[in-house]
C-alpha atoms as a PDB file:
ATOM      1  CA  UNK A   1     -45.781-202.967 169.892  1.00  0.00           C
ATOM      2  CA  UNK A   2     -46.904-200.468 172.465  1.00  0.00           C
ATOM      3  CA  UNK A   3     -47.559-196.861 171.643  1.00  0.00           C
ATOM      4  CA  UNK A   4     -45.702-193.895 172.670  1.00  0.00           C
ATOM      5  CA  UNK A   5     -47.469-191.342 174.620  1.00  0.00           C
ATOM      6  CA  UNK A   6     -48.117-188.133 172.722  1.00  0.00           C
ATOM      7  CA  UNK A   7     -46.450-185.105 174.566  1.00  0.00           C
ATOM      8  CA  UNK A   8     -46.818-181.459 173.603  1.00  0.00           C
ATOM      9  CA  UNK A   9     -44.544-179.101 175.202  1.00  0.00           C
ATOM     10  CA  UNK A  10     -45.838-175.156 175.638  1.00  0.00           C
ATOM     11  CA  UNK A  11     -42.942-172.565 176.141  1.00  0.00           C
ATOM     12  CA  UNK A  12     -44.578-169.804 178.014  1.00  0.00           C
ATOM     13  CA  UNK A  13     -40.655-167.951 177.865  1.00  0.00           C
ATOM     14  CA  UNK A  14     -41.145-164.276 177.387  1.00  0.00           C
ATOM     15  CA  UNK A  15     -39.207-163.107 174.236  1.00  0.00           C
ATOM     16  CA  UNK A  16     -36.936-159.732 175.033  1.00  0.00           C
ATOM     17  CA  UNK A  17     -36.972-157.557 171.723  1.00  0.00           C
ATOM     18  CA  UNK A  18     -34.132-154.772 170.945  1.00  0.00           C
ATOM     19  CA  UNK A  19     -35.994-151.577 169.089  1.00  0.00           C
ATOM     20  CA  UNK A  20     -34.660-152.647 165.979  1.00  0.00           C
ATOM     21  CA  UNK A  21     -36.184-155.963 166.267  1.00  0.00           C
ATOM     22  CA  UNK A  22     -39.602-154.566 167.168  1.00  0.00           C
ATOM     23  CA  UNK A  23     -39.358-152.112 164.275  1.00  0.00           C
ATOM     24  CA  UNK A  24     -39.009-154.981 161.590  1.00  0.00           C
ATOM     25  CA  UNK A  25     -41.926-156.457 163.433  1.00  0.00           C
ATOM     26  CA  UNK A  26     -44.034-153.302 162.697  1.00  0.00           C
ATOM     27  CA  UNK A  27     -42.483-153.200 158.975  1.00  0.00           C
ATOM     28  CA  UNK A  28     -43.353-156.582 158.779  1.00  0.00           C
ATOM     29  CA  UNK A  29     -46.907-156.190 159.830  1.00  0.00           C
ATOM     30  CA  UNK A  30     -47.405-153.041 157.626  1.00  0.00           C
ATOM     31  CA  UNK A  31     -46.260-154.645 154.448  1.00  0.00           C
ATOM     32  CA  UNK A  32     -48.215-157.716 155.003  1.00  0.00           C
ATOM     33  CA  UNK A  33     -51.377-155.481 155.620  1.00  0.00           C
ATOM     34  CA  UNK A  34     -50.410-153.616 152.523  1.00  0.00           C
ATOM     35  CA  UNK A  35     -50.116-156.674 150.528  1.00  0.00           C
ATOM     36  CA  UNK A  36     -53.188-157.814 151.301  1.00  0.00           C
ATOM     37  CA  UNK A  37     -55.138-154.597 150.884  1.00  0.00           C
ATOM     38  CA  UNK A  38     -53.853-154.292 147.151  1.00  0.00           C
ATOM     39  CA  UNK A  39     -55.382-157.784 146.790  1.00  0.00           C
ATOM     40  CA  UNK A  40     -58.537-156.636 148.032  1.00  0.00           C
ATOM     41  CA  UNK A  41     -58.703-153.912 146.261  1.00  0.00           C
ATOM     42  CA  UNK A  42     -57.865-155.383 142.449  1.00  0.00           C
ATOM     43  CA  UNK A  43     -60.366-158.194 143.326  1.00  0.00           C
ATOM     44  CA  UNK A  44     -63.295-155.605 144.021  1.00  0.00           C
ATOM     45  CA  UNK A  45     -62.260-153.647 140.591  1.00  0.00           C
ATOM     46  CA  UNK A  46     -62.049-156.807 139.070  1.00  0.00           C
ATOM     47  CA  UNK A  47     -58.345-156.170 138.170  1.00  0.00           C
ATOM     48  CA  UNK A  48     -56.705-159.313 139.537  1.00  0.00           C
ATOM     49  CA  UNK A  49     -54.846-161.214 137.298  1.00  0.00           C
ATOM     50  CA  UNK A  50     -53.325-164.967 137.337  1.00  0.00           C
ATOM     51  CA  UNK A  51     -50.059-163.881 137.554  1.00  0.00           C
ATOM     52  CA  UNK A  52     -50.761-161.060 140.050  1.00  0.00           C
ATOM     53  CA  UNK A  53     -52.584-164.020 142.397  1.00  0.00           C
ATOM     54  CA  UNK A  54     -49.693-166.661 141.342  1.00  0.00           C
ATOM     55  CA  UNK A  55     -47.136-164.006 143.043  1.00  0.00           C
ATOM     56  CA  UNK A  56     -48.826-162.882 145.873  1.00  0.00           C
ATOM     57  CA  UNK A  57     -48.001-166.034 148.458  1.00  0.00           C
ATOM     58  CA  UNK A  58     -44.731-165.392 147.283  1.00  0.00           C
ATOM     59  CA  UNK A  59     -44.809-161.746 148.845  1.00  0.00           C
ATOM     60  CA  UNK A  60     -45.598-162.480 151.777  1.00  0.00           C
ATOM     61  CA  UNK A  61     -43.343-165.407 152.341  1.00  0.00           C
ATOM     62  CA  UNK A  62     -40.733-162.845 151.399  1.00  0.00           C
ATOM     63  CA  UNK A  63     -41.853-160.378 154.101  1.00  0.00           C
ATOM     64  CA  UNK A  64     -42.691-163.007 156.704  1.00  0.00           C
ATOM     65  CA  UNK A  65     -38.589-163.655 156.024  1.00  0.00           C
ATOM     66  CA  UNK A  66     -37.065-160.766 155.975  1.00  0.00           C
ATOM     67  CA  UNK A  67     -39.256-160.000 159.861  1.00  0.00           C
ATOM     68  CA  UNK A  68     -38.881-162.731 161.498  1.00  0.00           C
ATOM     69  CA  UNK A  69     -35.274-163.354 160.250  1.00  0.00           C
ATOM     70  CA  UNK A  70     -34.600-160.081 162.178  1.00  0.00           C
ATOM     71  CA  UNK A  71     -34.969-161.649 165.564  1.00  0.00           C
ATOM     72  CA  UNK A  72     -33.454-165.619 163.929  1.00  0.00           C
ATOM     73  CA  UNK A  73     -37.300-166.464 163.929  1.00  0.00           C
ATOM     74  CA  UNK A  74     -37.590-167.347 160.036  1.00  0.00           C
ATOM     75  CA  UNK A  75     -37.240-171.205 160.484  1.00  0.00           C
ATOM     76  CA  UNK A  76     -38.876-173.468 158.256  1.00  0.00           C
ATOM     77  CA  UNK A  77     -39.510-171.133 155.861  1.00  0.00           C
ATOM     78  CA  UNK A  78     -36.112-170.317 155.351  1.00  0.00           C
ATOM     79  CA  UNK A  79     -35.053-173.633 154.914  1.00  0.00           C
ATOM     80  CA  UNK A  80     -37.770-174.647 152.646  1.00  0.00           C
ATOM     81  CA  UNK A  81     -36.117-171.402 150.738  1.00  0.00           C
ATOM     82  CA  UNK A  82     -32.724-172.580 150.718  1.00  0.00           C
ATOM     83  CA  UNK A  83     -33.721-175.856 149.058  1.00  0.00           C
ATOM     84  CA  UNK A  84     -36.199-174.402 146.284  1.00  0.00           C
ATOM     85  CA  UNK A  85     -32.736-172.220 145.142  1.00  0.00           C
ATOM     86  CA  UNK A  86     -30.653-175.370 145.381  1.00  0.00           C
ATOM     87  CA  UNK A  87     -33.018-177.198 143.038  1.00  0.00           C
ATOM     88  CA  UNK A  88     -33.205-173.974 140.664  1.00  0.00           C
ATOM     89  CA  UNK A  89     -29.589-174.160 140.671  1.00  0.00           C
ATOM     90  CA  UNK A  90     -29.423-177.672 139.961  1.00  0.00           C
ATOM     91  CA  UNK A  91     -32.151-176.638 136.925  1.00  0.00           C
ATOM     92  CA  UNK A  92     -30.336-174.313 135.556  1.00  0.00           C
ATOM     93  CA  UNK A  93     -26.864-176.190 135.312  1.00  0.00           C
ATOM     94  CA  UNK A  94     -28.439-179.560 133.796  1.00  0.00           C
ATOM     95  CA  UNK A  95     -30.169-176.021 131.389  1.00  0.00           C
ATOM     96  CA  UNK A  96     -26.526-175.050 130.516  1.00  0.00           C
ATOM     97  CA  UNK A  97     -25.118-178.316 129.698  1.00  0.00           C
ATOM     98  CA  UNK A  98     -27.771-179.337 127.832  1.00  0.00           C
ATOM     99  CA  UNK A  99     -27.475-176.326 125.631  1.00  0.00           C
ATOM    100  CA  UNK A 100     -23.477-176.592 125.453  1.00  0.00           C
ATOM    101  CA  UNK A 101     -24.611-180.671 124.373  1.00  0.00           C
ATOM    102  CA  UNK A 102     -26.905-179.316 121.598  1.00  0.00           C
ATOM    103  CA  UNK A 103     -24.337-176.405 120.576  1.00  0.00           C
ATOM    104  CA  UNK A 104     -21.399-179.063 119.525  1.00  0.00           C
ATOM    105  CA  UNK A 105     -24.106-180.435 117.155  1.00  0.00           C
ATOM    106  CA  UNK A 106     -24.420-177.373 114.978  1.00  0.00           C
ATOM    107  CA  UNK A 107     -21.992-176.825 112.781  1.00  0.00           C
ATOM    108  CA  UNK A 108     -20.270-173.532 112.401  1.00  0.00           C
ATOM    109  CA  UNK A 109     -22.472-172.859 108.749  1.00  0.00           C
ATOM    110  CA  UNK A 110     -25.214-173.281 110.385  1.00  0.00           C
ATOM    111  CA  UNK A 111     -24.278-170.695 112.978  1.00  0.00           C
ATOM    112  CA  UNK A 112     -22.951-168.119 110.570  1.00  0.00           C
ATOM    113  CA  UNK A 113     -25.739-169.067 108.391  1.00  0.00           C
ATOM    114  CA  UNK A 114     -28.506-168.000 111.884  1.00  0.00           C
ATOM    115  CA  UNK A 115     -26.509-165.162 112.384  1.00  0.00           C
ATOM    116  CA  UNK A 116     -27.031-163.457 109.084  1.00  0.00           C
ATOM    117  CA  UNK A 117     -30.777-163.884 109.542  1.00  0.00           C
ATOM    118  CA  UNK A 118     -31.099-162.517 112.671  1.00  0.00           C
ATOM    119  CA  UNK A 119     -29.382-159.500 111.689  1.00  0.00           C
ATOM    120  CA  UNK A 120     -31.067-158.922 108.360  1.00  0.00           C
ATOM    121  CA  UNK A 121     -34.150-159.095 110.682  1.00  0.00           C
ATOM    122  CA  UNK A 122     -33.276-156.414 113.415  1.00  0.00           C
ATOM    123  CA  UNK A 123     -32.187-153.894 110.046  1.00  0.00           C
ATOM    124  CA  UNK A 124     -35.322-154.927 108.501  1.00  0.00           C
ATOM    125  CA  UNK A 125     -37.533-153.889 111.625  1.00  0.00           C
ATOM    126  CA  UNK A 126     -35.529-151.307 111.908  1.00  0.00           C
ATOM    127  CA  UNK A 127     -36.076-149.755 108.441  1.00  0.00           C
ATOM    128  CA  UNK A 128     -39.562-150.255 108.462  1.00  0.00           C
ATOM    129  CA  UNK A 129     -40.653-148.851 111.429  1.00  0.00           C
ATOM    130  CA  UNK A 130     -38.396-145.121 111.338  1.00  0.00           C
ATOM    131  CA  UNK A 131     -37.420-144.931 107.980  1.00  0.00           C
ATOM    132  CA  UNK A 132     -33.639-145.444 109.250  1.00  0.00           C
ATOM    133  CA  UNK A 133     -31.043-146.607 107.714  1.00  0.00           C
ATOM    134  CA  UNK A 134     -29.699-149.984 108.103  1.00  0.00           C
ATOM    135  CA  UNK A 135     -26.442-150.997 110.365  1.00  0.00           C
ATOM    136  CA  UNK A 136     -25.299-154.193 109.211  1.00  0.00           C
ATOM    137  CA  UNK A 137     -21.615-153.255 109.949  1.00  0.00           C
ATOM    138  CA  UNK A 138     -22.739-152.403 113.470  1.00  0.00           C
ATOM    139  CA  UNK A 139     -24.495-155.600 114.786  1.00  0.00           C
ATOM    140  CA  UNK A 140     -21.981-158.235 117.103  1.00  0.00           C
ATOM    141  CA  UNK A 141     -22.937-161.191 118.604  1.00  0.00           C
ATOM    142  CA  UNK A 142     -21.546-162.672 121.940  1.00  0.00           C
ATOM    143  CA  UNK A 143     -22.150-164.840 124.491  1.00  0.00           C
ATOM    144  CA  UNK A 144     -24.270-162.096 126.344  1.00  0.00           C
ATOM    145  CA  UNK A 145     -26.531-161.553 123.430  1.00  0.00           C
ATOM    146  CA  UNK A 146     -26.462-159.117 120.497  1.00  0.00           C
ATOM    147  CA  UNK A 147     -24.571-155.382 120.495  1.00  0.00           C
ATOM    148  CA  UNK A 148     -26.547-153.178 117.641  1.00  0.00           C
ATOM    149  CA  UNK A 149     -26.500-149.726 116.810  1.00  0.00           C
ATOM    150  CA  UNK A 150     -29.093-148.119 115.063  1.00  0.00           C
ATOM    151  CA  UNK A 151     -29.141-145.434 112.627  1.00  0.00           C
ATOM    152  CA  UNK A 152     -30.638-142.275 113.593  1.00  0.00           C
ATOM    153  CA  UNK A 153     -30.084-140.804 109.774  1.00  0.00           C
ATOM    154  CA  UNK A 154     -32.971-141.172 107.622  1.00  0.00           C
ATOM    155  CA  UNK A 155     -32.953-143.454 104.375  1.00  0.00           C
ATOM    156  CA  UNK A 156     -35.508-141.910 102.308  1.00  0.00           C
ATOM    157  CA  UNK A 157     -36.315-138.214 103.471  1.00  0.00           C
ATOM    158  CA  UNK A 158     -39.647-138.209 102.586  1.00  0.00           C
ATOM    159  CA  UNK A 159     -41.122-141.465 103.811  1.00  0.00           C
ATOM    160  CA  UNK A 160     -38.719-141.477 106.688  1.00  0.00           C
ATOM    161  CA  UNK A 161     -39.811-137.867 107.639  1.00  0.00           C
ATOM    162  CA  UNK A 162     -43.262-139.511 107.518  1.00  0.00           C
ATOM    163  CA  UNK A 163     -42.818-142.047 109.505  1.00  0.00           C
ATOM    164  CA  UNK A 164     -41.317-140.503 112.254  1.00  0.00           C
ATOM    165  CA  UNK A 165     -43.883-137.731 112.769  1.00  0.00           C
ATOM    166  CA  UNK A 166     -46.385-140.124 113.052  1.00  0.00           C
ATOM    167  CA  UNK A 167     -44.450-142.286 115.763  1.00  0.00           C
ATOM    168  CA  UNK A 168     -44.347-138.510 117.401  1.00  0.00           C
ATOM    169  CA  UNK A 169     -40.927-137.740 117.108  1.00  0.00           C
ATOM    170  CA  UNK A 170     -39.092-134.610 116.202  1.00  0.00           C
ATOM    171  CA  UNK A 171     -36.689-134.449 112.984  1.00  0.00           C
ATOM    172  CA  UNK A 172     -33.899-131.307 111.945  1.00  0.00           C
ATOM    173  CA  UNK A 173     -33.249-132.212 107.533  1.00  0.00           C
ATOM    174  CA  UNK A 174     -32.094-135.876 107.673  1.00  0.00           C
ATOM    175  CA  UNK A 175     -31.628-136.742 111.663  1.00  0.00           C
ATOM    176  CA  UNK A 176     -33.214-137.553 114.603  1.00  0.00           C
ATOM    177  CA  UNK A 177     -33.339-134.854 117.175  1.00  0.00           C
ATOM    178  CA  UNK A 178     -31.933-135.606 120.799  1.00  0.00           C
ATOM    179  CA  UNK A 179     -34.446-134.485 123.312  1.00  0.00           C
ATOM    180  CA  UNK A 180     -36.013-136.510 125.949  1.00  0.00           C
ATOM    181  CA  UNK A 181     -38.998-136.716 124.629  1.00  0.00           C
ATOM    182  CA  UNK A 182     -37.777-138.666 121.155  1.00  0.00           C
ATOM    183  CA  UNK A 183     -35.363-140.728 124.055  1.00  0.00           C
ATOM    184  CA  UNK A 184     -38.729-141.915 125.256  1.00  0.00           C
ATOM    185  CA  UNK A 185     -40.608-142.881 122.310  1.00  0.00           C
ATOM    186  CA  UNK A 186     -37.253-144.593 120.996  1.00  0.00           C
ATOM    187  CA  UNK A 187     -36.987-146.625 123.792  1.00  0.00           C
ATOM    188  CA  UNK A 188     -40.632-147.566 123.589  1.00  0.00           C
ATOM    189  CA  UNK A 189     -40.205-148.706 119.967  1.00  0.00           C
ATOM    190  CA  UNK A 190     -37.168-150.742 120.390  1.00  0.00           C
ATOM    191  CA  UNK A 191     -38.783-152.168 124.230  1.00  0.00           C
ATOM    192  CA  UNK A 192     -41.893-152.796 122.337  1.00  0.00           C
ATOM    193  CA  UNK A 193     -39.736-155.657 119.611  1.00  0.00           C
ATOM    194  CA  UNK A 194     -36.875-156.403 122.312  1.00  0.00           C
ATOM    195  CA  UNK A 195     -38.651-156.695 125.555  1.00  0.00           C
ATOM    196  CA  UNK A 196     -35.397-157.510 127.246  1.00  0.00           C
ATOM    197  CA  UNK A 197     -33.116-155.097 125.428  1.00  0.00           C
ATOM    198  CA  UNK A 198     -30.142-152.967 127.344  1.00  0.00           C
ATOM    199  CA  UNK A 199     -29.892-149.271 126.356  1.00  0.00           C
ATOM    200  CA  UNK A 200     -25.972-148.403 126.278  1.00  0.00           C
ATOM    201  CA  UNK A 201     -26.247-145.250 124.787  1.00  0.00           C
ATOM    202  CA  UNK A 202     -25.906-142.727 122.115  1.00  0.00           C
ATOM    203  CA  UNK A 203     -23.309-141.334 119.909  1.00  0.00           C
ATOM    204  CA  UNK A 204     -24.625-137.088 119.464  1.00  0.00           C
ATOM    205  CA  UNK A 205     -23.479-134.653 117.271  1.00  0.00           C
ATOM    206  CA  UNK A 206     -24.157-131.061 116.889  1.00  0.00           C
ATOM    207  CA  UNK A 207     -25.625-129.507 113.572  1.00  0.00           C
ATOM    208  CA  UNK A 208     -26.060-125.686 113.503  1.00  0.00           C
ATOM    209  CA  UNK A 209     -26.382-125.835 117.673  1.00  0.00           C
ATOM    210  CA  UNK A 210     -29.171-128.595 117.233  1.00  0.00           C
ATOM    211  CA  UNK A 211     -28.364-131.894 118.850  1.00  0.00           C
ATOM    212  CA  UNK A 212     -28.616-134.847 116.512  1.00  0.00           C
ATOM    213  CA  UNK A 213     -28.953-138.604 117.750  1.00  0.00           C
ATOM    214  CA  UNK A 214     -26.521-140.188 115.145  1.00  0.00           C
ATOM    215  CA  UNK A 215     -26.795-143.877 116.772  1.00  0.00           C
ATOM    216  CA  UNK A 216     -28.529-145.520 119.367  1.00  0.00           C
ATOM    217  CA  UNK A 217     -26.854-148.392 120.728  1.00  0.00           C
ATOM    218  CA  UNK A 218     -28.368-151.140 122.431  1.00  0.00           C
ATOM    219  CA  UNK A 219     -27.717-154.803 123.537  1.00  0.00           C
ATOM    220  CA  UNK A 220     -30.409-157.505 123.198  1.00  0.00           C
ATOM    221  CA  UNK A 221     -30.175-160.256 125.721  1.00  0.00           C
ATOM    222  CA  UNK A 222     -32.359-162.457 124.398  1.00  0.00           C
ATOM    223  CA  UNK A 223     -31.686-164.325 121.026  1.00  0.00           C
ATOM    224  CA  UNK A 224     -35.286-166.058 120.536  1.00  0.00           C
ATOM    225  CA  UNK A 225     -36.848-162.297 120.309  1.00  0.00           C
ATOM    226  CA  UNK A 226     -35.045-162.046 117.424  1.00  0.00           C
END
């Protein structure tokens, strides 16, 4: 068989940039140079961290991307994109049906059965760490996760009282006080037990002029932090 002759082709073809193209170019260049700058700079501190180093080729694939997709220069890149989400797709729906598989196998006991466990656990928690009362009238599960609303009324005015003013936050006779300030340590508490938890407000009555946070309601979107 007789070889091929090896040809490599050099386009010396000027390329003709708009302003907007050359401005992504100068974004592009920036954020890289940012990127790796932070990099250098947690290295020298010796503040990098595996998953800080595990991200970072990620960042600047993304911003070599979005640059060079200004001018339809992202190529390879892009496509190798395109098939990394079609095989996370393909993941995630063998994922789903694999958890629809297992859910036909638990019977509906067992189910109501979890259920009440995972809600005497949030009330528990809940108790113990403000002093609260306990919502178990208030707590609905669906097939985005968990709708809760906690108490902001204390259960035992003593302890509760207690247990509050050490977490930092401010109390009028039996009730939570809304300010920002309590907002923020709330949300710290909850955040701190339900890392991915959704805030969707408060229910606020008025006591003498003084605002009182009667309920907190939140939705927790994932089960196994139960």
């Amino acid at each position: 068989m007789k070889e091929q002759d090896l040809t490599f082709h050099r386009s010396d073809e000027k390329i003709q940039l708009t302003p907007e193209q050359i401005a992504a170019f100068e974004k592009l260049c920036n954020d890289i140079c940012g990127h790796w700058g932070s990099i250098k700079m947690l290295n020298e501190n010796n503040a990098l961290t595996k998953d800080i180093a595990d991200g970072f080729p990620g960042m600047i694939e993304n911003c070599v991307l979005k640059g060079f997709g200004a001018y339809g220069y992202a190529g390879i890149l892009k496509e190798a994109e395109e098939r990394r989400w079609e095989r996370t797709r393909a993941v995630n729906e063998e994922n789903r049906e694999l958890r629809r598989q297992l859910g036909e196998k638990v019977s509906p006991e067992d189910c109501r059965e979890r259920l009440k466990i995972m809600t005497h656990k949030i009330n528990q928690w809940w108790e113990n760490e403000t002093g609260c009362y306990a919502t178990y009238d208030k707590i609905t599960f669906h097939q985005y996760g968990c709708s809760v609303v906690l108490c902001g009324m204390l259960s035992s005015r003593s302890e509760g009282k207690t247990k509050l003013e050490n977490l930092g936050i401010t109390i009028h006779d039996e009730n939570i006080i809304d300010s920002e300030t309590n907002r923020r340590i709330l949300d710290g508490i909850i955040r701190k037990r339900f890392p991915s938890y959704r805030p969707d407000g408060y229910k606020i009555v008025c006591y003498h002029g003084i605002p009182l946070l009667r309920e907190i309601k939140i939705t927790i979107t994932n089960f196994d932090e139960v």
